[in-house]
Protein backbone atom coordinates (compact mmCIF):
# COMPACT_ATOMS: atom_id res chain seq x y z
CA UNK A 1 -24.14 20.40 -5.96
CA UNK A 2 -24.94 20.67 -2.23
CA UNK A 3 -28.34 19.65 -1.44
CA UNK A 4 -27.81 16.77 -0.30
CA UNK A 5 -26.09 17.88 2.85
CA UNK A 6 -26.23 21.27 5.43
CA UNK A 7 -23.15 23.41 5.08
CA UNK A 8 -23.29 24.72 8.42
CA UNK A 9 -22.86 21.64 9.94
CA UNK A 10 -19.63 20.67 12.16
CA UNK A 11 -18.76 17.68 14.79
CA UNK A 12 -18.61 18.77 18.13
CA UNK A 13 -16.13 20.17 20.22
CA UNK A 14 -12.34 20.82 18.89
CA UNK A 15 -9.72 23.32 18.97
CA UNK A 16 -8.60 26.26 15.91
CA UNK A 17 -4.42 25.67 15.57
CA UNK A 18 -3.04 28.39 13.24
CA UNK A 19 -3.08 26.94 9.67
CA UNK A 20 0.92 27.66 9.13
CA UNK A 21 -0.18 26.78 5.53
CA UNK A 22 1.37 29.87 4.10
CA UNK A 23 4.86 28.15 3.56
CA UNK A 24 3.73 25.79 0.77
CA UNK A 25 0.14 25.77 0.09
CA UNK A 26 1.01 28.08 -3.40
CA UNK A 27 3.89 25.94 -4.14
CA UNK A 28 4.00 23.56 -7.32
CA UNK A 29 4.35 20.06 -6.44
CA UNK A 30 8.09 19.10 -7.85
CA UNK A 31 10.54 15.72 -8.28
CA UNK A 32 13.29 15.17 -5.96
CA UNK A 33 16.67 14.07 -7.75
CA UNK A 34 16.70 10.50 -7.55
CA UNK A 35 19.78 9.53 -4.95
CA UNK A 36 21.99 6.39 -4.41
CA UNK A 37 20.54 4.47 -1.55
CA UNK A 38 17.12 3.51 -0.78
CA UNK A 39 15.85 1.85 2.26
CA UNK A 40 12.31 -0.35 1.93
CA UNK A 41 11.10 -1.49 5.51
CA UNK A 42 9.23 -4.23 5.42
CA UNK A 43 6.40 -3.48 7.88
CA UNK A 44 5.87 0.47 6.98
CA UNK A 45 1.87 -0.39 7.11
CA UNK A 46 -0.36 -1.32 9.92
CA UNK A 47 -0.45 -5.33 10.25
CA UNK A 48 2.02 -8.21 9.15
CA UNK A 49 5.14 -6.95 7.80
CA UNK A 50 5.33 -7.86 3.68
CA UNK A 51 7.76 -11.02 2.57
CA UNK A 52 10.95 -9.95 0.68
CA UNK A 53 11.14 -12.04 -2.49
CA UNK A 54 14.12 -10.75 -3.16
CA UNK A 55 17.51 -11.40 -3.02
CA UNK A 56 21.10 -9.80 -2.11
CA UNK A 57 22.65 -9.19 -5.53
CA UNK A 58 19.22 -9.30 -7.72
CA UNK A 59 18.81 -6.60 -9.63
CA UNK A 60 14.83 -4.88 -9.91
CA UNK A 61 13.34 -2.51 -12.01
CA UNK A 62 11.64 0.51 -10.80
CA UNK A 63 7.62 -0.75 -9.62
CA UNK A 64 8.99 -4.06 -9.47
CA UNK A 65 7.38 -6.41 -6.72
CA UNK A 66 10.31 -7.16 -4.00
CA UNK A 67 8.28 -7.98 -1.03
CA UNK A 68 4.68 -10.16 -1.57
CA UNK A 69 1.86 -9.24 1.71
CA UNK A 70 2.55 -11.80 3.85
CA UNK A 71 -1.58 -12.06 5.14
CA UNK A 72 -4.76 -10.51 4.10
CA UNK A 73 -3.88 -7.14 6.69
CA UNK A 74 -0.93 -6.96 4.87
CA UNK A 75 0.77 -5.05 1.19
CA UNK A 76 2.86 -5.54 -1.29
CA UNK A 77 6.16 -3.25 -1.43
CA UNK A 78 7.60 -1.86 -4.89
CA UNK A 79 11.27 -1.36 -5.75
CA UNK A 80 11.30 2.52 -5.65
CA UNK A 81 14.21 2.69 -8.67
CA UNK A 82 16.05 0.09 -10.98
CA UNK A 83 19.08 -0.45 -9.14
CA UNK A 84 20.61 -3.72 -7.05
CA UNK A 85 19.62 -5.10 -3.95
CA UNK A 86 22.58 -4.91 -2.01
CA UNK A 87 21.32 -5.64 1.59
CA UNK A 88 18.22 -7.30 3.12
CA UNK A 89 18.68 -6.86 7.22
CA UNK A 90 18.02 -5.07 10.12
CA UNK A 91 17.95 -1.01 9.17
CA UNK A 92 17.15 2.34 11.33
CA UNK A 93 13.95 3.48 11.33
CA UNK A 94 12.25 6.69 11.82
CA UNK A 95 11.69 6.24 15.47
CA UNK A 96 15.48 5.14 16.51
CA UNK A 97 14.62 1.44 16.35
CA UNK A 98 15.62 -1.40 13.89
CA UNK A 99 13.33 -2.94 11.47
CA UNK A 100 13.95 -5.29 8.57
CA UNK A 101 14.08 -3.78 5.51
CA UNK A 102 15.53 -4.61 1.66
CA UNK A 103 17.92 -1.74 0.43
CA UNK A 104 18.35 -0.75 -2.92
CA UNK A 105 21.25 1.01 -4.57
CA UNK A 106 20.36 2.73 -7.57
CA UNK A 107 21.35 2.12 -10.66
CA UNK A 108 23.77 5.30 -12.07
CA UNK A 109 22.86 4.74 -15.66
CA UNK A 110 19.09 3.94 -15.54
CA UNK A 111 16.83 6.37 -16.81
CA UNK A 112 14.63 5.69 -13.81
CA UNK A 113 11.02 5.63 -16.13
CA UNK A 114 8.53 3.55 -14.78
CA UNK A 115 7.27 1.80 -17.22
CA UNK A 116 4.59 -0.65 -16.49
CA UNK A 117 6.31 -3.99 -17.43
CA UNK A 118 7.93 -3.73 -14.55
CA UNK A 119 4.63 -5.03 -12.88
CA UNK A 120 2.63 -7.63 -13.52
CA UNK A 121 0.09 -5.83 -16.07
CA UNK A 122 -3.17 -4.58 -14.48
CA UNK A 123 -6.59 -5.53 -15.90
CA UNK A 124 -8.75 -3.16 -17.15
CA UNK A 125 -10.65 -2.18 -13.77
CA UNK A 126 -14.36 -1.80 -15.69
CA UNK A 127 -13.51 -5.70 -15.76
CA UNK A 128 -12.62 -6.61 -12.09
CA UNK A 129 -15.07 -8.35 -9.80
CA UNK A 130 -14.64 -6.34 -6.65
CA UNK A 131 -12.80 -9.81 -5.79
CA UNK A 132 -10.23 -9.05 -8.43
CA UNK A 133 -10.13 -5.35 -7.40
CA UNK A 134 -9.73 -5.95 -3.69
CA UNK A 135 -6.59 -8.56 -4.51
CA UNK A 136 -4.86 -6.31 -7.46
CA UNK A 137 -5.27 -3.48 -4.44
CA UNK A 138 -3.36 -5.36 -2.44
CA UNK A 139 -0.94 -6.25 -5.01
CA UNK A 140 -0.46 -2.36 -5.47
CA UNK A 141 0.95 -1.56 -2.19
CA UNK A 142 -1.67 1.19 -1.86
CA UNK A 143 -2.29 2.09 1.70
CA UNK A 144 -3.90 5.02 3.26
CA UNK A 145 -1.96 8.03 3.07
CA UNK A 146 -3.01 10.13 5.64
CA UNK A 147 -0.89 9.10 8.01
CA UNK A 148 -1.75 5.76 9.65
CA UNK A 149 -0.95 3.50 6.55
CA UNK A 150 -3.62 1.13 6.73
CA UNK A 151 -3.60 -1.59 3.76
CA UNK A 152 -6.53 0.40 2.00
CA UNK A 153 -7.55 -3.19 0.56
CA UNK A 154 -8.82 -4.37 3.92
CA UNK A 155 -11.40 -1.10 3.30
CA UNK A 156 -12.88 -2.64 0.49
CA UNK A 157 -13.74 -6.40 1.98
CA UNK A 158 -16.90 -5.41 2.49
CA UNK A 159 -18.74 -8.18 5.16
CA UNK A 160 -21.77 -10.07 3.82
CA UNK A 161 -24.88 -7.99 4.53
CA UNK A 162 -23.33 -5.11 4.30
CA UNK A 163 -23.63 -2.28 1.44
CA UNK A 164 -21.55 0.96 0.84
CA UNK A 165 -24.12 3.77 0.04
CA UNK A 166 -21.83 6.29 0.27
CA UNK A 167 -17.83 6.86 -0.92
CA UNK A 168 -16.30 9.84 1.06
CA UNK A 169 -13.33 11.62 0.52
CA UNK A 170 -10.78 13.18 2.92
CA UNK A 171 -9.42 16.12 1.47
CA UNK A 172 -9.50 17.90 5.02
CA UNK A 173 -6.14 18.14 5.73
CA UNK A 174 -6.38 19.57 9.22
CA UNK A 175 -3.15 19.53 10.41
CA UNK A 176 -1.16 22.63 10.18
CA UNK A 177 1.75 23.50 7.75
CA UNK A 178 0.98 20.09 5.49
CA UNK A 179 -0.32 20.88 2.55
CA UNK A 180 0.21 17.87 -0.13
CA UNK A 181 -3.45 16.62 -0.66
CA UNK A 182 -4.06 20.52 -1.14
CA UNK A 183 -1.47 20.56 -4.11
CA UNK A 184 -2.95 17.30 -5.15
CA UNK A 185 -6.43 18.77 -5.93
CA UNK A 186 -4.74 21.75 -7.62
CA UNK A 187 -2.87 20.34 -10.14
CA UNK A 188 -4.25 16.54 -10.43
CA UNK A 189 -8.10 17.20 -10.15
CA UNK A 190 -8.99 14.79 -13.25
CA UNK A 191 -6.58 11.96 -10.98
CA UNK A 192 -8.72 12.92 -7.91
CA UNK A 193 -12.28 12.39 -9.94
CA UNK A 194 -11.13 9.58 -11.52
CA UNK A 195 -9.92 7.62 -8.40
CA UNK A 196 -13.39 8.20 -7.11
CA UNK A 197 -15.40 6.99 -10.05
CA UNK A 198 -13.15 3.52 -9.73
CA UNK A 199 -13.74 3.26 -6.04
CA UNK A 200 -17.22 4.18 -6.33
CA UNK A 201 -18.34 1.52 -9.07
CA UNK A 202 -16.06 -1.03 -7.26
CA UNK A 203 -18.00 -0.56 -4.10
CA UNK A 204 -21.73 0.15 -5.41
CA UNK A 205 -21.94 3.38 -4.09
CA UNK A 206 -24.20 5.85 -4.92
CA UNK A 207 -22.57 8.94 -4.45
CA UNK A 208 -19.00 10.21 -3.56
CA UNK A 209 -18.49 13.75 -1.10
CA UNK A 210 -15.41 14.95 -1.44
CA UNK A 211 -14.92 17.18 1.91
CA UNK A 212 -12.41 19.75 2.06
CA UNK A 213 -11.76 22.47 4.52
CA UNK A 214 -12.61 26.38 3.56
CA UNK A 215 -9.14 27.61 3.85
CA UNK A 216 -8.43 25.80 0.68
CA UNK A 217 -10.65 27.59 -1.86
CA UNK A 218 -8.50 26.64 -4.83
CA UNK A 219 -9.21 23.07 -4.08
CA UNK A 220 -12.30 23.17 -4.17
CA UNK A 221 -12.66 25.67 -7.44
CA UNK A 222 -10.43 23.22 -9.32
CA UNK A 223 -12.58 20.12 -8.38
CA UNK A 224 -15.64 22.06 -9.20
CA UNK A 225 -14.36 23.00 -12.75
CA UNK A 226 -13.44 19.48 -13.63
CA UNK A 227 -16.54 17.91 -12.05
CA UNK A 228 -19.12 16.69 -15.32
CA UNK A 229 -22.33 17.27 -14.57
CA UNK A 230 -23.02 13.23 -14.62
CA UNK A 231 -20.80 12.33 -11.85
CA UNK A 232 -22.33 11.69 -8.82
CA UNK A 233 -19.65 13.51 -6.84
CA UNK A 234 -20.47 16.21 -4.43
CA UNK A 235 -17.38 19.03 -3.52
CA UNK A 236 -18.50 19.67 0.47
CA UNK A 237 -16.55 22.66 1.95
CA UNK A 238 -15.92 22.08 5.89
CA UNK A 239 -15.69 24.52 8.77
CA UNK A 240 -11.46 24.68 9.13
CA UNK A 241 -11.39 23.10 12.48
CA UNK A 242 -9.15 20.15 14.22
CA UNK A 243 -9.68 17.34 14.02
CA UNK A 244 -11.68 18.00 11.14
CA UNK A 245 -9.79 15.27 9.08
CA UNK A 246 -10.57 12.19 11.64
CA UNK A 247 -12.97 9.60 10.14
CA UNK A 248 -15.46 10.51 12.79
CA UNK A 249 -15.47 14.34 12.73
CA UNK A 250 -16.01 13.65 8.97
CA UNK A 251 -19.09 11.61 9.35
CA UNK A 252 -20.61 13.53 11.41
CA UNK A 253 -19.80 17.26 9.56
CA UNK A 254 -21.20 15.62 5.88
CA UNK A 255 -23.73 13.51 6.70
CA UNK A 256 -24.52 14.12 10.47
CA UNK A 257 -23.91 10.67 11.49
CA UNK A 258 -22.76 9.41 14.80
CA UNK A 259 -20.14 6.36 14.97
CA UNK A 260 -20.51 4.75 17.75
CA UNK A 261 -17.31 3.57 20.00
CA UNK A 262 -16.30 0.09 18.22
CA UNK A 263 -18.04 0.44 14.75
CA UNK A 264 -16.76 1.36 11.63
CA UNK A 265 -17.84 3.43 8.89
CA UNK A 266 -19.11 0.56 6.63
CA UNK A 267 -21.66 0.02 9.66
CA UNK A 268 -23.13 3.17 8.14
CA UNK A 269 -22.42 2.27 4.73
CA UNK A 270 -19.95 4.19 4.37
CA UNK A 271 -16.24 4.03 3.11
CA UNK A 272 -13.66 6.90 4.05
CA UNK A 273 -10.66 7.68 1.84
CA UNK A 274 -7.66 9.70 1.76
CA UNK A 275 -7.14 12.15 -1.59
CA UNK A 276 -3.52 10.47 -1.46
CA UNK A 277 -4.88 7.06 -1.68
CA UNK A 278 -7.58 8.24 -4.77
CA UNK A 279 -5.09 9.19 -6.77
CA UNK A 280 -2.63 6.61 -6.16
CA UNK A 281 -4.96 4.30 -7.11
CA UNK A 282 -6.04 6.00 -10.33
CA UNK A 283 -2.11 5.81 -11.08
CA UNK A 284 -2.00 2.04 -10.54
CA UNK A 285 -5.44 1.51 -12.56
CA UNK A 286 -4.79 3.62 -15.52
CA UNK A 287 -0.85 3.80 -15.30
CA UNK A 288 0.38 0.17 -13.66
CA UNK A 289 1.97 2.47 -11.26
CA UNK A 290 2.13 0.71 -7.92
CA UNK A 291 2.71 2.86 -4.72
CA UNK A 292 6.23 3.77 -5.23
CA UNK A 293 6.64 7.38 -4.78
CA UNK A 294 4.80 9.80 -2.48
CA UNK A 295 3.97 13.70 -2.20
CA UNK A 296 5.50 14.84 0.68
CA UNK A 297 5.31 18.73 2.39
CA UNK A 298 8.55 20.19 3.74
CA UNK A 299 8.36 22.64 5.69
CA UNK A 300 8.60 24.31 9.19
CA UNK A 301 10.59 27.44 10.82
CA UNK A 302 13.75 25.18 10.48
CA UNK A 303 12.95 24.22 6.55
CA UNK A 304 15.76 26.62 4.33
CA UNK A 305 13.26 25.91 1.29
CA UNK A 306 9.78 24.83 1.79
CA UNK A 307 8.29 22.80 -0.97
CA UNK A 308 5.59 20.09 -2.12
CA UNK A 309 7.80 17.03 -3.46
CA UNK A 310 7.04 13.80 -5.25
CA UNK A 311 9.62 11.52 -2.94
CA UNK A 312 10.71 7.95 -3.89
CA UNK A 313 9.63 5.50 -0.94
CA UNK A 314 12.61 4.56 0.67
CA UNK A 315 14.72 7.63 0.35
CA UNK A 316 16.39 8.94 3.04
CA UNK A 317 15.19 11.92 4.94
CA UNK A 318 18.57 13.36 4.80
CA UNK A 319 18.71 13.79 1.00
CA UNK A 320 15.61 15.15 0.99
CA UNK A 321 16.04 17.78 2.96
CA UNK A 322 19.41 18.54 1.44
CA UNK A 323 17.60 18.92 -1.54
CA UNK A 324 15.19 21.70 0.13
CA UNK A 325 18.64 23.72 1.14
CA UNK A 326 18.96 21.94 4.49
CA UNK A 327 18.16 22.85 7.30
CA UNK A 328 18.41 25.75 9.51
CA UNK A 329 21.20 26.44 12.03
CA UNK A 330 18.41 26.94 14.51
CA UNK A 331 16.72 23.44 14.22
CA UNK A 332 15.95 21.67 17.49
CA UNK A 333 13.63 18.92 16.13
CA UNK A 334 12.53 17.23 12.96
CA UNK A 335 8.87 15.85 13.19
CA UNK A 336 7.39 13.35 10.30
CA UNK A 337 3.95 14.05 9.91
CA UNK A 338 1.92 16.88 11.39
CA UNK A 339 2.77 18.73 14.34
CA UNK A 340 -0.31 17.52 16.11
CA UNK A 341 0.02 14.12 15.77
CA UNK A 342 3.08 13.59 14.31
CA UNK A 343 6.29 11.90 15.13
CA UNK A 344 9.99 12.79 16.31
CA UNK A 345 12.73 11.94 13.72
CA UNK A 346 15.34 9.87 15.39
CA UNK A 347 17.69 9.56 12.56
CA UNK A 348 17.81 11.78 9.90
CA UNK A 349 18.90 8.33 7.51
CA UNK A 350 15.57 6.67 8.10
CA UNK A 351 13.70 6.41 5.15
CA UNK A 352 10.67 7.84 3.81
CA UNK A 353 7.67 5.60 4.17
CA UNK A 354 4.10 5.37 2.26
CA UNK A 355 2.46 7.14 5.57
CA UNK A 356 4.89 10.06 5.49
CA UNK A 357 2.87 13.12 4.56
CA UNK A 358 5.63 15.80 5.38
CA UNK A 359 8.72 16.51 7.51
CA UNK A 360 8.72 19.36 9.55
CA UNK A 361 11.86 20.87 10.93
CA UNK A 362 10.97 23.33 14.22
CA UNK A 363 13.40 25.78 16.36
CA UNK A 364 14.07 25.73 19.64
CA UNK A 365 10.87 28.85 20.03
CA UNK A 366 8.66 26.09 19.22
CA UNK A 367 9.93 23.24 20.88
CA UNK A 368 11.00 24.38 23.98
CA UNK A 369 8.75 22.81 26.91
CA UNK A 370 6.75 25.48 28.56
CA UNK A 371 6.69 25.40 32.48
CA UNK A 372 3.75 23.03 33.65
CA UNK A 373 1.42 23.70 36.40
CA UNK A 374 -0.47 21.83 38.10
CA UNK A 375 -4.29 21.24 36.73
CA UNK A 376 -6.83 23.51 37.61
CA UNK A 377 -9.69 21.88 36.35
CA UNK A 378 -10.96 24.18 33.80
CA UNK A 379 -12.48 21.37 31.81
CA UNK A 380 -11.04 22.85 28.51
CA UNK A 381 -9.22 19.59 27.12
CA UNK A 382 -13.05 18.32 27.83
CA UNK A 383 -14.50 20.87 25.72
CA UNK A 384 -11.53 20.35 23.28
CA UNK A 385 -11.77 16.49 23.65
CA UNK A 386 -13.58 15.45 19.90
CA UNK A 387 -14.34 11.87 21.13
CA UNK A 388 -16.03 12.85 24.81
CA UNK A 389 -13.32 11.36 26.89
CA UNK A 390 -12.10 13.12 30.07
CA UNK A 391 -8.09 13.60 29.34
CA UNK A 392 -7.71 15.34 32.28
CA UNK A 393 -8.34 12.37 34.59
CA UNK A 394 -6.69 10.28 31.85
CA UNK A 395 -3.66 11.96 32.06
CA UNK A 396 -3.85 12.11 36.09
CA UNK A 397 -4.45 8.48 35.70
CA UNK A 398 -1.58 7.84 33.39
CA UNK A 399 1.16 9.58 35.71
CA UNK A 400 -0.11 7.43 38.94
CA UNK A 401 0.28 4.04 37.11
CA UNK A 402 -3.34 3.13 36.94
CA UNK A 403 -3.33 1.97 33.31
CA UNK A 404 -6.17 -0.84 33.86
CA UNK A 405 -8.79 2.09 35.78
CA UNK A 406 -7.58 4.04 32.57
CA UNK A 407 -9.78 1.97 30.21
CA UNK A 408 -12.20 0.23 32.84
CA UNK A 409 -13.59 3.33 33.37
CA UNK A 410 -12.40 6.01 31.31
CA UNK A 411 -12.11 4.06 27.70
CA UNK A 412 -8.73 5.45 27.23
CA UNK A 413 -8.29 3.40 24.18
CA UNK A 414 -10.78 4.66 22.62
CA UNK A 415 -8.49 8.35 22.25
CA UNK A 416 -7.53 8.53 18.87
CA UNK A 417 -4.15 10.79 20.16
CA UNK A 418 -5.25 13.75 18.33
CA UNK A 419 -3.71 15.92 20.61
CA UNK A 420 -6.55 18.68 20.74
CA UNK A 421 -6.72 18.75 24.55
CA UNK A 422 -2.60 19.40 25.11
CA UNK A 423 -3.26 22.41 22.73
CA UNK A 424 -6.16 23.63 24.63
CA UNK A 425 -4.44 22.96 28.64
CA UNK A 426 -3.18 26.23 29.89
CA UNK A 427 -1.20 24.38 32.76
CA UNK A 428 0.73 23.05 29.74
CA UNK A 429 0.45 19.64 30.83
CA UNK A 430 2.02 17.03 27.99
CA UNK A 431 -1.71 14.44 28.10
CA UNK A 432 -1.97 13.26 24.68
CA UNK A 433 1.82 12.35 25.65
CA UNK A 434 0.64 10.86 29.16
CA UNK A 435 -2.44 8.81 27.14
CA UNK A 436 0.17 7.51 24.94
CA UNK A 437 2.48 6.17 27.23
CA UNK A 438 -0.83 4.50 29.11
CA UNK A 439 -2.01 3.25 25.99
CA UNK A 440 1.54 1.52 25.31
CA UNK A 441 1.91 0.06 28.87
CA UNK A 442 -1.83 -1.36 28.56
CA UNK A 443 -0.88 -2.95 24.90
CA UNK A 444 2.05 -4.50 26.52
CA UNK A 445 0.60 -6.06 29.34
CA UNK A 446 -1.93 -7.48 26.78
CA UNK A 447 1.09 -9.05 24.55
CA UNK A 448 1.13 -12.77 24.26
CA UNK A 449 5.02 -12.45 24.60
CA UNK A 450 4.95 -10.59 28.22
CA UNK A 451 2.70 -13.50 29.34
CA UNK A 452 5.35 -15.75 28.35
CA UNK A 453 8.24 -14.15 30.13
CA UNK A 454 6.13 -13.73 33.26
């Protein structure tokens, strides 16, 4: 099943975390209880914030359409459960700060089955023009699911002259301790193949490599088994290495490609997807299901009760991890996402989102800032740097100020935040955290509405 690519192959550079995947990665995915509240932000995707058509009082049916993409980089939101809409405002979210958002109370005597006349019904897909597909994607709320929650839609607008040759699949998951596209592959493998064969035809591609890092061999056995001997779908086991997952690293370890700074992956004819976003859209296709509920790994030092859970979007990270027994006495910090490139939990009331792929809970052992020194220049961030940029002098940079030198002459944008070269500093210097702040400062300065109140 391999020959059309070289197994040794890697992307340059990178660091080795410790997998933590031992918490979860033999756990069963399972359904969290369905609670009382639910809390939809309107903007939990990159680009315009969705449209509530909605109203206080209205009552909605689980995977009924409550907020309408308000552009084309833009998504449709789902109501989550069949309950009443009892507030349309200004909520918390994850990060501390206020967003608008439509909550939901549940309703106590619903059965809470999806059933698909709650949406509008779904034509067959073997039907769509890739027209129809890229709008009833759109309708679906489907966006990637890796993390960064980009309307997966946008993907598939494929400019004129360009051709996808090749579908490929993330099923990397390089960050330590999260482990829900693993359980994905395990127990949904027909979902997984079945997401790509849609994609694929949509598209025009002519095959589909699913990559997916050695440490998960059962992954890659249960894809094998299910894999027909028609489908033009190649299982490609990766070197476990961060960032293995990144769109780049990807390209470059399967097909030994290069993407240069300011392309995309169509510019090589290629389209990159998340094993999250396959599936979910293999659930709206076959099922009507839009993107209403979510795996999502718990775990962490501070997690009572690791686990793999199917999470209704909008539920609040509290319940959740009441549900997994808490958490410990000992917890210092509460991180959605990975530990590498995730982010702090302000309020444990924020919701879940479509992009939240776990919730990690951490002690004070792991959190507590080790003493920085100065640098010494031991050019290991450069070695550990994936995308060739010098963090170092980024983060030297970023601490005097100079945000415009920053990406005149060191491309600082172009960092992805990965946060391979804070692993790898001895001096324990915070740069992905330095970058970031740089990166924010320059985006502001470049804001329309800081022009305006200069």
């Amino acid at each position: 099943m391999f020959n059309l690519f070289s197994l040794g192959q890697s992307f340059a550079h990178g660091v080795h975390p410790p997998h933590h995947k031992e918490q979860t990665e033999d756990l069963p995915i399972q359904r969290v209880p369905f609670v009382n509240r639910y809390v939809m932000p309107l903007g939990q995707h990159i680009g315009i914030p969705a449209e509530a058509i909605v109203a206080v009082g209205d009552s909605v049916l689980r995977g009924q359409l409550i907020a309408s993409s308000n552009g084309f980089i833009s998504t449709a939101l789902h109501s989550p459960v069949t309950g009443k809409v009892t507030d349309i405002g200004m909520h918390r979210y994850v990060d501390g700060s206020f967003k608008m958002a439509i909550e939901i109370t549940a309703d106590p005597y619903a059965t809470q089955q999806f059933s698909a006349s709650a949406n509008a019904s779904v034509k067959a897909v073997e039907q769509m023009s890739i027209d129809e597909f890229i709008i009833a994607v759109q309708q679906s709320g489907i966006v990637g699911m890796g993390g960064a929650a980009f309307p997966s839609h946008v993907k598939y607008a494929i400019p004129e002259g360009q051709q996808i040759t090749d579908l490929l699949i993330n099923g990397a998951e390089c960050e330590p301790y999260l482990t829900n596209d693993h359980r994905l592959m395990v127990e949904r493998p027909e979902a997984v193949l079945r997401g790509c064969e849609i994609l694929r035809k949509q598209l025009g591609a002519k095959r589909v490599a699913i990559g997916v890092e050695r440490n998960k061999p059962e992954s890659i056995t249960e894809l094998q088994k299910h894999l027909a001997i028609d489908m033009p779908i190649d299982i490609v086991p990766l070197e476990v290495k961060y960032p293995q997952g990144a769109e780049k690293m990807l390209i470059k370890s399967i097909y030994n490609k290069e993407l240069a700074v300011g392309k995309l992956p169509r510019d090589l004819g290629i389209a990159v997807n998340n094993i999250g976003t396959i599936v979910a859209l293999a659930d709206y296709f076959d099922q009507g299901m839009p993107l209403i509920e979510r795996i999502v790994t718990l775990a962490g030092p501070g997690i009572k009760e690791p686990a793999n859970l199917i999470v209704p979007l909008g539920t609040p990270i509290r319940d959740v991890l009441d549900f997994a027994g808490g958490l410990s006495e000992h917890t210092r910090e509460v991180i959605m996402g990975g530990p590498m490139m995730g982010s702090p939990v302000a309020d444990l009331d924020a919701p879940i989102l479509k992009g939240t792929s776990g919730i990690l809970a951490f002690t004070e052992q792991e959190t507590a800032r080790p003493q920085e020194y100065p640098c010494i220049r031991c050019a290991r961030c450069l070695d550990a740097c994936p995308y060739f940029l010098n963090p170092s002098r980024l983060a030297l940079l970023g601490k005097a100020r100079l945000f415009s030198q920053m990406q005149s002459d060191y491309h600082v944008m172009d960092c992805v935040e990965c946060g391979a070269c804070t692993y790898a500093c001895p001096s324990n210097i915070p740069i992905v955290q330095h970058i970031r702040a740089a990166k924010d400062n320059l985006r502001n300065l470049a804001s329309p509405d800081v022009e305006k109140k200069k």
